[in-house]
PDB file of N, CA and C in Angstrom:
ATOM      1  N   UNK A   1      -5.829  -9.936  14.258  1.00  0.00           N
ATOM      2  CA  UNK A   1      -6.352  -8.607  14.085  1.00  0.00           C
ATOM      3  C   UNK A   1      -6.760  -8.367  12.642  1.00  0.00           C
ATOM      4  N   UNK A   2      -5.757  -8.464  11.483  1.00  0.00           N
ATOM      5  CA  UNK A   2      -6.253  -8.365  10.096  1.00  0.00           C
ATOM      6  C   UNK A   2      -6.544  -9.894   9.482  1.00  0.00           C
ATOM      7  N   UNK A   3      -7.527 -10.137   8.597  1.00  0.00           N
ATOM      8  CA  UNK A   3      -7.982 -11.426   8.109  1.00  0.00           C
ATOM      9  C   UNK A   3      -7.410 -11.201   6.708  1.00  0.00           C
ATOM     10  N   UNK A   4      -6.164 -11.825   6.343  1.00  0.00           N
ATOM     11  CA  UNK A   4      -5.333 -11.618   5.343  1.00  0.00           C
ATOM     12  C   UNK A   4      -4.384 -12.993   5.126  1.00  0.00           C
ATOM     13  N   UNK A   5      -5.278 -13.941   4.595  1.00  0.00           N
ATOM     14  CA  UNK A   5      -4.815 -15.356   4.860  1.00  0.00           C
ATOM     15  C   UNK A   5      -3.317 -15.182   3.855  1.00  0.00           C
ATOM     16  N   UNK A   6      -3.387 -14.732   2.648  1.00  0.00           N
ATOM     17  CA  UNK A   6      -2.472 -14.395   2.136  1.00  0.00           C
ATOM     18  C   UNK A   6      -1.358 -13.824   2.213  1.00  0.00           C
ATOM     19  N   UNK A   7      -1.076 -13.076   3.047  1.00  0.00           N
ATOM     20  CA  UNK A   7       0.067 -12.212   3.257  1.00  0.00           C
ATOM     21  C   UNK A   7       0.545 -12.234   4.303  1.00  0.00           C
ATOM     22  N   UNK A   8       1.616 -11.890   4.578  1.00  0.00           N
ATOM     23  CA  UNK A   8       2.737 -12.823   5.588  1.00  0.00           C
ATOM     24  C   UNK A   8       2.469 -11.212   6.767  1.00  0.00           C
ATOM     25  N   UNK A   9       2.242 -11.957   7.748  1.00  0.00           N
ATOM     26  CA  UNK A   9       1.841 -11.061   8.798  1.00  0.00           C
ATOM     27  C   UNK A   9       2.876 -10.677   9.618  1.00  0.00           C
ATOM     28  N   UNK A  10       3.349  -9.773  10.469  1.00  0.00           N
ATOM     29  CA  UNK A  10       4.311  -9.320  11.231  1.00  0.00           C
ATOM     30  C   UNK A  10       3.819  -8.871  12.926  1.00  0.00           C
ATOM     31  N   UNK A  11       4.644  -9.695  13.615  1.00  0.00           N
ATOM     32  CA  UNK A  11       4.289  -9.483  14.590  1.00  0.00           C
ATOM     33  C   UNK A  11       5.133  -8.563  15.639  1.00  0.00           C
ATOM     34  N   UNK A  12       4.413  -7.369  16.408  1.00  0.00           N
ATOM     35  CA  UNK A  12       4.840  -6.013  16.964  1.00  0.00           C
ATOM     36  C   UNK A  12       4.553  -6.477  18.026  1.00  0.00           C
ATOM     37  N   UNK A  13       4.828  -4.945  18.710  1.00  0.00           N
ATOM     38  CA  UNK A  13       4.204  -4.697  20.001  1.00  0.00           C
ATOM     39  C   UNK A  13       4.114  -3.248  20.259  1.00  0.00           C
ATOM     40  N   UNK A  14       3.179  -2.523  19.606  1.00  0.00           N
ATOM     41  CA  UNK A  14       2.731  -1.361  19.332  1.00  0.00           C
ATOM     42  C   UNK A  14       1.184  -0.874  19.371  1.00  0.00           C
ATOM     43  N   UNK A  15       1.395   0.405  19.804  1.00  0.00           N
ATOM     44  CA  UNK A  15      -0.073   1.260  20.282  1.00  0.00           C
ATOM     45  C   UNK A  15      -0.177   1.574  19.128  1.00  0.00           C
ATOM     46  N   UNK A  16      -1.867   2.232  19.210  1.00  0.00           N
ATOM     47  CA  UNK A  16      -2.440   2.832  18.104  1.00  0.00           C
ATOM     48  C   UNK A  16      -2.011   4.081  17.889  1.00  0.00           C
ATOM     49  N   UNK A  17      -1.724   5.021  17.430  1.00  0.00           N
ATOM     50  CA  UNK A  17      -1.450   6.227  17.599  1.00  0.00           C
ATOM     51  C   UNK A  17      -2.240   7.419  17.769  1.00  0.00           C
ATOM     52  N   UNK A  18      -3.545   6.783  17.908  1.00  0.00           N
ATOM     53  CA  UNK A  18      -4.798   7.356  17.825  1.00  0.00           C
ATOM     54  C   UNK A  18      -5.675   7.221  19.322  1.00  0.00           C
ATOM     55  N   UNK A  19      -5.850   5.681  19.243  1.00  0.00           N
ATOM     56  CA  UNK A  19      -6.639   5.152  20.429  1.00  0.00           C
ATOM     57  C   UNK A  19      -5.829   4.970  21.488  1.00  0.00           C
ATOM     58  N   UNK A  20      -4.577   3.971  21.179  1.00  0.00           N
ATOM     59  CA  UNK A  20      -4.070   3.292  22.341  1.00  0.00           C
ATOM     60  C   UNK A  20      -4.133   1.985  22.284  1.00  0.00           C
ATOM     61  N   UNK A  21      -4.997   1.587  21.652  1.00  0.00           N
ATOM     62  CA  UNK A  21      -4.780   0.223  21.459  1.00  0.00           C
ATOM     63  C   UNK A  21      -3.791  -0.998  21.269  1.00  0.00           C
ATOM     64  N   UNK A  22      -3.611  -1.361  21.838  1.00  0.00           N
ATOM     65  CA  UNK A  22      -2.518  -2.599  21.324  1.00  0.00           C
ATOM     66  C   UNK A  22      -2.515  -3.254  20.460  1.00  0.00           C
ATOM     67  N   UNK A  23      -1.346  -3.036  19.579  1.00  0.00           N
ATOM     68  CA  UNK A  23      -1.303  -3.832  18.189  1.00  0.00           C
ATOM     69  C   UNK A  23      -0.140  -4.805  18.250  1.00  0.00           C
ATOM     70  N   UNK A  24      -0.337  -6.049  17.784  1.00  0.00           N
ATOM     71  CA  UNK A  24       0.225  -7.447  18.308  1.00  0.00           C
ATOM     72  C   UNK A  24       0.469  -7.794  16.939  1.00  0.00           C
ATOM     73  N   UNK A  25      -0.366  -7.501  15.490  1.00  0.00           N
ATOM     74  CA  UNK A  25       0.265  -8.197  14.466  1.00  0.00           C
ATOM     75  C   UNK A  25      -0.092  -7.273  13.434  1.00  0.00           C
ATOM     76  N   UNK A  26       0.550  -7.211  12.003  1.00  0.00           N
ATOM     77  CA  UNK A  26       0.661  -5.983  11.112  1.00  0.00           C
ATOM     78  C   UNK A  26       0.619  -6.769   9.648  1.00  0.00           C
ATOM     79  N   UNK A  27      -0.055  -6.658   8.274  1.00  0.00           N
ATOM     80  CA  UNK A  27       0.246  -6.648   7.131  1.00  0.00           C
ATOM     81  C   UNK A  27       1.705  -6.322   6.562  1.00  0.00           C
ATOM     82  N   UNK A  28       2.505  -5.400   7.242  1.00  0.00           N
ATOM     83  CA  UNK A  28       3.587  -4.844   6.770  1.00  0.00           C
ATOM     84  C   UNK A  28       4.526  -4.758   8.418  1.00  0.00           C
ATOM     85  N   UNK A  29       5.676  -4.677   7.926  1.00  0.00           N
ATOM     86  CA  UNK A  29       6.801  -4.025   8.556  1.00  0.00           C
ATOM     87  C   UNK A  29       6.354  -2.836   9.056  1.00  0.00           C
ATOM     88  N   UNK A  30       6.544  -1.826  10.299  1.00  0.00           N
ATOM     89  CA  UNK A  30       6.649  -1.116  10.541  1.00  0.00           C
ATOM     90  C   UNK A  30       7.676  -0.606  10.282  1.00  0.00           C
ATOM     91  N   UNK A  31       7.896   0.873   9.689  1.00  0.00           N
ATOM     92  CA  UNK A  31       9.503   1.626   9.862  1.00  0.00           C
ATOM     93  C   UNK A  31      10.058   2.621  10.830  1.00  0.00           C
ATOM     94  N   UNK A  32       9.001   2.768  11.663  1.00  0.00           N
ATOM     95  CA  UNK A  32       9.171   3.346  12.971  1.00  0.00           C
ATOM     96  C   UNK A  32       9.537   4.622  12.824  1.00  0.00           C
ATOM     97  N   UNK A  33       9.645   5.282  11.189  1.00  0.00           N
ATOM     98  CA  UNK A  33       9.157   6.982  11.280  1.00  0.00           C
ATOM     99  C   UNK A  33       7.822   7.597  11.084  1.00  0.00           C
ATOM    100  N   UNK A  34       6.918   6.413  10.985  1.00  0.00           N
ATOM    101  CA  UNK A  34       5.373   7.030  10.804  1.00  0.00           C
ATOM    102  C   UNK A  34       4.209   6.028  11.936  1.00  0.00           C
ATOM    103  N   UNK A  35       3.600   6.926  12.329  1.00  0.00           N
ATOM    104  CA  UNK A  35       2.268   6.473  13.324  1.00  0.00           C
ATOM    105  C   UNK A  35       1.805   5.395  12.976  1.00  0.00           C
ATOM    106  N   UNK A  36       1.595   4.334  13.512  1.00  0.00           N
ATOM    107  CA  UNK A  36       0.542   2.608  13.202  1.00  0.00           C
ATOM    108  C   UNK A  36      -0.998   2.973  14.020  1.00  0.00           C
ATOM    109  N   UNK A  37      -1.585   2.900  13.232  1.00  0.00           N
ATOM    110  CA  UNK A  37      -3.305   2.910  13.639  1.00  0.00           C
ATOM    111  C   UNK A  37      -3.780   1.598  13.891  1.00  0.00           C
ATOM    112  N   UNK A  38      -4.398   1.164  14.723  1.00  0.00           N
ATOM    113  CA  UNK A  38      -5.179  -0.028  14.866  1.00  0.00           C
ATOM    114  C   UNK A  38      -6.230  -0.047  13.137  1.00  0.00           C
ATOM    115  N   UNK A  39      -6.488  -1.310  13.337  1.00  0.00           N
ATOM    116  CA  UNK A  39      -7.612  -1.511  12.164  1.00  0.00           C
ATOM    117  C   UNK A  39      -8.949  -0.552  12.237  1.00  0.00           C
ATOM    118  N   UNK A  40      -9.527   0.020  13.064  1.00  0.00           N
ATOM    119  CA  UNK A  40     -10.885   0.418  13.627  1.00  0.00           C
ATOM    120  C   UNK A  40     -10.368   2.055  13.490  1.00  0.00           C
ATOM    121  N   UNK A  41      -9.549   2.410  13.343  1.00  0.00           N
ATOM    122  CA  UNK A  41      -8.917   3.892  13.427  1.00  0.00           C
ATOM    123  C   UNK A  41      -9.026   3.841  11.581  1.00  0.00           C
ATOM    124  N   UNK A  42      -7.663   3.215  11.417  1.00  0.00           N
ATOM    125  CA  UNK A  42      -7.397   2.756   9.716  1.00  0.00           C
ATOM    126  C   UNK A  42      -9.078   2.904   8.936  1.00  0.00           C
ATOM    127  N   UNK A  43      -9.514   2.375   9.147  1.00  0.00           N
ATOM    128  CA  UNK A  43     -10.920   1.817   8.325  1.00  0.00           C
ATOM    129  C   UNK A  43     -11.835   3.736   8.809  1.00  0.00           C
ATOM    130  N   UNK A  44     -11.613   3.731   9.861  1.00  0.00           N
ATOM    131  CA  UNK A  44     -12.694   5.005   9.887  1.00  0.00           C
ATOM    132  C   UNK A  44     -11.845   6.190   9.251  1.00  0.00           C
ATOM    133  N   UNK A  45     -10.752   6.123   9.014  1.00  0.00           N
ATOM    134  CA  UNK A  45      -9.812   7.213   7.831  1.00  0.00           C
ATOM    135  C   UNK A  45     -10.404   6.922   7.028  1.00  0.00           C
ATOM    136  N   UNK A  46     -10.066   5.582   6.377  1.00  0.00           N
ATOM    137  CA  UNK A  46     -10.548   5.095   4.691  1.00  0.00           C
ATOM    138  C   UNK A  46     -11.492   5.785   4.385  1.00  0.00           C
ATOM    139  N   UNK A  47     -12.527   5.423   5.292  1.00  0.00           N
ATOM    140  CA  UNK A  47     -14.013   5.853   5.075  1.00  0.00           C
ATOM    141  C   UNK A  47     -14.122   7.393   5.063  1.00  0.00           C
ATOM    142  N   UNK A  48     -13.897   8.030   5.772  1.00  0.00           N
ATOM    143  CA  UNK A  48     -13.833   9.473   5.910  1.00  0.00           C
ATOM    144  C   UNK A  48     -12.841   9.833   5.077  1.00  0.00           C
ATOM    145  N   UNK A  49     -12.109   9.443   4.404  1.00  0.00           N
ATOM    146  CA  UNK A  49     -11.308   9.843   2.736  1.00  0.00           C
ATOM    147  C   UNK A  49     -12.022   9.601   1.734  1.00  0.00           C
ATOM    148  N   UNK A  50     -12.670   8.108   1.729  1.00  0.00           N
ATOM    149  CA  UNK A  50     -13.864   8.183   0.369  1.00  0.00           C
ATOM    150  C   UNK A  50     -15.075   9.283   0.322  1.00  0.00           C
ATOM    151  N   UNK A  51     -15.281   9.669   1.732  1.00  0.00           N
ATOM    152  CA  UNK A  51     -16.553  10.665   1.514  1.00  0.00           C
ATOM    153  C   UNK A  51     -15.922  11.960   1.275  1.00  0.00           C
ATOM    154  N   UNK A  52     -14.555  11.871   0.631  1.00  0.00           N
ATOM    155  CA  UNK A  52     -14.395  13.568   0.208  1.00  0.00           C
ATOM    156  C   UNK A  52     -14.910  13.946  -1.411  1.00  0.00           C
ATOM    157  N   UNK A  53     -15.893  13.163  -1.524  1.00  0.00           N
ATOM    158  CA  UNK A  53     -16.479  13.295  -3.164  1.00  0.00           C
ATOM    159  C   UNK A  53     -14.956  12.771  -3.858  1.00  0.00           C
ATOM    160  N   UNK A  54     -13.976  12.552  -3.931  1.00  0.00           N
ATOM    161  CA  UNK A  54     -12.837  12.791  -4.823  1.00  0.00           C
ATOM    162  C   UNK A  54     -13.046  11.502  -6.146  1.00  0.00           C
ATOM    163  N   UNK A  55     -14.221  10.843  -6.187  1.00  0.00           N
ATOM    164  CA  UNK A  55     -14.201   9.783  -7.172  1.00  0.00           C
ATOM    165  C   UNK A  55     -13.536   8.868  -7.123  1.00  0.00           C
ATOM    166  N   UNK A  56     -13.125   8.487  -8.476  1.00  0.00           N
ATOM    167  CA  UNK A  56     -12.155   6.743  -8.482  1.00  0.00           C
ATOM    168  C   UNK A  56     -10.837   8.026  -8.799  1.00  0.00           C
ATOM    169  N   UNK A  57      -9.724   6.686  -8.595  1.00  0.00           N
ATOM    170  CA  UNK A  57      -8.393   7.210  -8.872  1.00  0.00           C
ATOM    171  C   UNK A  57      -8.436   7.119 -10.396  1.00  0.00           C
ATOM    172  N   UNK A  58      -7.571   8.547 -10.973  1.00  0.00           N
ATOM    173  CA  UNK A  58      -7.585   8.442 -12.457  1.00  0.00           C
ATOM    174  C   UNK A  58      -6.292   7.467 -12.671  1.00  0.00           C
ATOM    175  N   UNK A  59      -6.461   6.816 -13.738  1.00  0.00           N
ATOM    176  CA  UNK A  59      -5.320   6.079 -13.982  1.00  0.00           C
ATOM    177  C   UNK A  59      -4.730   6.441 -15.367  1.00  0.00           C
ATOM    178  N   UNK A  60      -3.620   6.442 -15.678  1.00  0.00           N
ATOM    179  CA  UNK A  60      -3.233   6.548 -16.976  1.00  0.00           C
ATOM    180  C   UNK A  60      -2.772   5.548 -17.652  1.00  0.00           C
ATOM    181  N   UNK A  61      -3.109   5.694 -19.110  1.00  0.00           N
ATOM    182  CA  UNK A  61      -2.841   4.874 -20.314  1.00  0.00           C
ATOM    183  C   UNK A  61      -1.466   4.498 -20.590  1.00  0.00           C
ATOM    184  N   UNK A  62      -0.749   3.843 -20.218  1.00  0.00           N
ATOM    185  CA  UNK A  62       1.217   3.844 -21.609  1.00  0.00           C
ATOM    186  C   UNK A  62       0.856   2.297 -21.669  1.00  0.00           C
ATOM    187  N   UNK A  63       2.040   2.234 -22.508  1.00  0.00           N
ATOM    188  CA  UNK A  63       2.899   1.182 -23.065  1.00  0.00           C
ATOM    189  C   UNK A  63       4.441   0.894 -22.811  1.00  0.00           C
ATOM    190  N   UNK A  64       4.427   0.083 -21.965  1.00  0.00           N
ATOM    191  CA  UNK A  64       6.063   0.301 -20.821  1.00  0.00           C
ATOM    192  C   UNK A  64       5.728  -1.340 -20.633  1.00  0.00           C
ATOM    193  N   UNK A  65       7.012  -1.433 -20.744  1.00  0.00           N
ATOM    194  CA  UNK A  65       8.033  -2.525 -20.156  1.00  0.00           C
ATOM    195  C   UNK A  65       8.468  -2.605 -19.067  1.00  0.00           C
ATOM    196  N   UNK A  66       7.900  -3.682 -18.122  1.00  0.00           N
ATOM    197  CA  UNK A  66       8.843  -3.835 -16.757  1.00  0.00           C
ATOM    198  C   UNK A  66       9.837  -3.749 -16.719  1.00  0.00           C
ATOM    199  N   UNK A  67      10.563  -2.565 -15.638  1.00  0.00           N
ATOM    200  CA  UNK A  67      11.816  -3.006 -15.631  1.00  0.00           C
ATOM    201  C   UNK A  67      12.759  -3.803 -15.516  1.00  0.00           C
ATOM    202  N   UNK A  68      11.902  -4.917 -14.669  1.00  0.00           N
ATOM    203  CA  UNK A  68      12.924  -6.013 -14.154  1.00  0.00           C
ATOM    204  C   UNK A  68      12.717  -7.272 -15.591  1.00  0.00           C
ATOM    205  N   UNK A  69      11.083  -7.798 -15.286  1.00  0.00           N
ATOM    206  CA  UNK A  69      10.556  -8.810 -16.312  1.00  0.00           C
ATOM    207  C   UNK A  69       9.977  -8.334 -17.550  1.00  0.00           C
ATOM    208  N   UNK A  70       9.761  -7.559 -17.784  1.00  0.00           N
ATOM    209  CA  UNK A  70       9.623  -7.203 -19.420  1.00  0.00           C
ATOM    210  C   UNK A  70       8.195  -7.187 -19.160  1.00  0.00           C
ATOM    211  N   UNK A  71       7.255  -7.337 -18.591  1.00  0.00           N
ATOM    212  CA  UNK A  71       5.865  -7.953 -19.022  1.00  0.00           C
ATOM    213  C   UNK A  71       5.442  -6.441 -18.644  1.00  0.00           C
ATOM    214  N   UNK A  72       4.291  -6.701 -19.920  1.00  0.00           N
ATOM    215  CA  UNK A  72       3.894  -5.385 -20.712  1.00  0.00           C
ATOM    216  C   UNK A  72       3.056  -4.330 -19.552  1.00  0.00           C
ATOM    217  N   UNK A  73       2.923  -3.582 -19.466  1.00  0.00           N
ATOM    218  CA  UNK A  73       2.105  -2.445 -18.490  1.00  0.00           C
ATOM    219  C   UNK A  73       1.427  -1.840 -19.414  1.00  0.00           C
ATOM    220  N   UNK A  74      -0.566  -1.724 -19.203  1.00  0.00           N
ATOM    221  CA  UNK A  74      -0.952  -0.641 -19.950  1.00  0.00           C
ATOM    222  C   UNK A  74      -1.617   0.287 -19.023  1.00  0.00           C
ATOM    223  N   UNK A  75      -1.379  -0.019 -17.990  1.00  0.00           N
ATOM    224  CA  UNK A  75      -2.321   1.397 -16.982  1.00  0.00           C
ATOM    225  C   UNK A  75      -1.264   1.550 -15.842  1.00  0.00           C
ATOM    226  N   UNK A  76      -1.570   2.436 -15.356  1.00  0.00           N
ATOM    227  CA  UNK A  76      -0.925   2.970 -14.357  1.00  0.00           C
ATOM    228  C   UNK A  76      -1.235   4.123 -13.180  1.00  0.00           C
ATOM    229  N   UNK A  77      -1.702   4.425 -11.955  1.00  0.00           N
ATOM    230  CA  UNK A  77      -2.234   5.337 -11.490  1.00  0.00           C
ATOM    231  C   UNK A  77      -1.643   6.716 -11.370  1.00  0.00           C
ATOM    232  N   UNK A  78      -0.640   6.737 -11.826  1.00  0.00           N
ATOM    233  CA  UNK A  78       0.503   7.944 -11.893  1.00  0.00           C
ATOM    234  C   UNK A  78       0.792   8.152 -13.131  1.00  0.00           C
ATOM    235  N   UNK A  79       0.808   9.048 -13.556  1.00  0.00           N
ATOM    236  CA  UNK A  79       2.210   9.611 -14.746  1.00  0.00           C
ATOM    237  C   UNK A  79       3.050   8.933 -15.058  1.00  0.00           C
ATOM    238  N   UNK A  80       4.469   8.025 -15.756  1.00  0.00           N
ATOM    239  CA  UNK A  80       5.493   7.743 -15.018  1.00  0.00           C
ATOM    240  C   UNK A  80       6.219   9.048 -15.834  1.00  0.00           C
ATOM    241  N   UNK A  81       7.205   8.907 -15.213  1.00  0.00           N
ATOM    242  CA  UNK A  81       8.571  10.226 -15.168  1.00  0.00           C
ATOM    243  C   UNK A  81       9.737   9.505 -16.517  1.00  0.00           C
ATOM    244  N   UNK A  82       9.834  10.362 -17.258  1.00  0.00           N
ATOM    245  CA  UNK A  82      10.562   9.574 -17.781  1.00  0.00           C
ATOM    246  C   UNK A  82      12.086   9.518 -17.219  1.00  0.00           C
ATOM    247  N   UNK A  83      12.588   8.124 -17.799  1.00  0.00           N
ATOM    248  CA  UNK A  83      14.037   8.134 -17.144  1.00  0.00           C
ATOM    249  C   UNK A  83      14.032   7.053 -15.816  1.00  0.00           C
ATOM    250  N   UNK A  84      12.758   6.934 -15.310  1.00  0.00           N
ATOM    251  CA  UNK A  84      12.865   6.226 -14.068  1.00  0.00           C
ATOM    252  C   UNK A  84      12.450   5.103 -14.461  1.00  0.00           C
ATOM    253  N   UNK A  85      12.449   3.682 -13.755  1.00  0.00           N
ATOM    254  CA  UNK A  85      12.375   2.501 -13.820  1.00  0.00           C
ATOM    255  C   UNK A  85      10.643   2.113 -13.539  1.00  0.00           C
ATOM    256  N   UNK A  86      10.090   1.744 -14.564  1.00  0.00           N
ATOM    257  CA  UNK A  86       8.717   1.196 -14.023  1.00  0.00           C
ATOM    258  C   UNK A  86       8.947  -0.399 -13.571  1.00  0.00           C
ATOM    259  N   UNK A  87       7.842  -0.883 -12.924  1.00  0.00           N
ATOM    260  CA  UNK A  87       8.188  -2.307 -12.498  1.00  0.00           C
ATOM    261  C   UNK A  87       6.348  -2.210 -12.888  1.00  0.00           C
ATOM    262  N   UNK A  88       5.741  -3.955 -12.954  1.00  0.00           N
ATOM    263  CA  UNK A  88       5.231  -4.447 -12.848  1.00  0.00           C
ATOM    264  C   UNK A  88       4.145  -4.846 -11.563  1.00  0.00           C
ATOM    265  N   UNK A  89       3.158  -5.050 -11.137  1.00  0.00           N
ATOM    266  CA  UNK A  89       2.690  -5.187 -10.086  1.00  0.00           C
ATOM    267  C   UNK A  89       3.696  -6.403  -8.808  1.00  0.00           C
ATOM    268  N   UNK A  90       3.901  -7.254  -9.481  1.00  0.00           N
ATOM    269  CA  UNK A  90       4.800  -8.272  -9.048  1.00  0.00           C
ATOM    270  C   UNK A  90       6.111  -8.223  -8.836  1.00  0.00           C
ATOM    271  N   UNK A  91       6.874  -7.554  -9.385  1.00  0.00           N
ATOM    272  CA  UNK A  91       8.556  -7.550  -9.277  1.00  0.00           C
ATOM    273  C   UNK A  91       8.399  -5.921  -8.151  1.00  0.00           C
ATOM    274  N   UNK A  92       7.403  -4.990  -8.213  1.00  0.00           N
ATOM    275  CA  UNK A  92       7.538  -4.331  -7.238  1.00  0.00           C
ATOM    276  C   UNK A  92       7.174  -4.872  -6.207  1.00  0.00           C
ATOM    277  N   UNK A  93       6.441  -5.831  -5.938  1.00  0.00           N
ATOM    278  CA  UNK A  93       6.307  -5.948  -4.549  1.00  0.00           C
ATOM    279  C   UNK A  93       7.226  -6.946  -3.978  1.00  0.00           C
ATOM    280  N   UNK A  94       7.955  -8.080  -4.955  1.00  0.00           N
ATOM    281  CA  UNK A  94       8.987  -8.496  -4.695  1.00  0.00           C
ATOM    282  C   UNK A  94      10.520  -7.909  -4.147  1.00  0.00           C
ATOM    283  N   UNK A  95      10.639  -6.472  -4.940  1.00  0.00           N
ATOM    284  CA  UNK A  95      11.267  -5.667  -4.476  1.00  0.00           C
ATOM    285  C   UNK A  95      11.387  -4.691  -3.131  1.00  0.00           C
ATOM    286  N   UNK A  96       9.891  -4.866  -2.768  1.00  0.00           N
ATOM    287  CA  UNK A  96       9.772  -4.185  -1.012  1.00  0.00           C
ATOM    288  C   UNK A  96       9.769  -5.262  -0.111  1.00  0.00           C
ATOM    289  N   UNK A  97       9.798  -6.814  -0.716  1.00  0.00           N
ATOM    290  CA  UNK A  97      10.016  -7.875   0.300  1.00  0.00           C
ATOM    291  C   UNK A  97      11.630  -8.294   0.973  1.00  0.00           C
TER     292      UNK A  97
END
């Protein structure tokens, strides 16, 4: 269903929440408190979210240290808060694996 040679695929057995469709394999874990869309649902959101004029995502400027590996961060699409733990592109996603 998704062409994602890279990333470790998960296999369900779940409807679309939209269509009905049967969904047999997933990019992610499901957590079974939020709706799974087929790809063809997913993609016509995307699309109908980019046409709300809203532009690119603003990103912001710091100078932060991973929390876990040290390696340097200079952008970020959020604020961060101070006090809370930034991570890196990599040690966060290691951390949701």
């Amino acid at each position: 269903m998704y062409n994602n040679d890279d990333k470790k695929m998960f296999d369900v057995d779940l409807e679309c929440a939209k269509c009905s469709t049967k969904i047999t394999q997933l990019p992610f874990q499901p957590s079974g408190d939020r709706p799974v869309y087929c790809q063809d649902c997913n993609r016509a959101y995307r699309e109908s979210r980019s046409n709300d004029n809203r532009g690119p995502r603003q990103m912001f400027d710091v100078n932060i240290d991973c929390a876990q590996c040290g390696t340097k961060i200079t952008q970020l699409p959020f604020q961060p808060t101070a006090g809370k733990p930034i991570y890196c592109r990599e040690c966060l996603q290691s951390r949701r694996d």
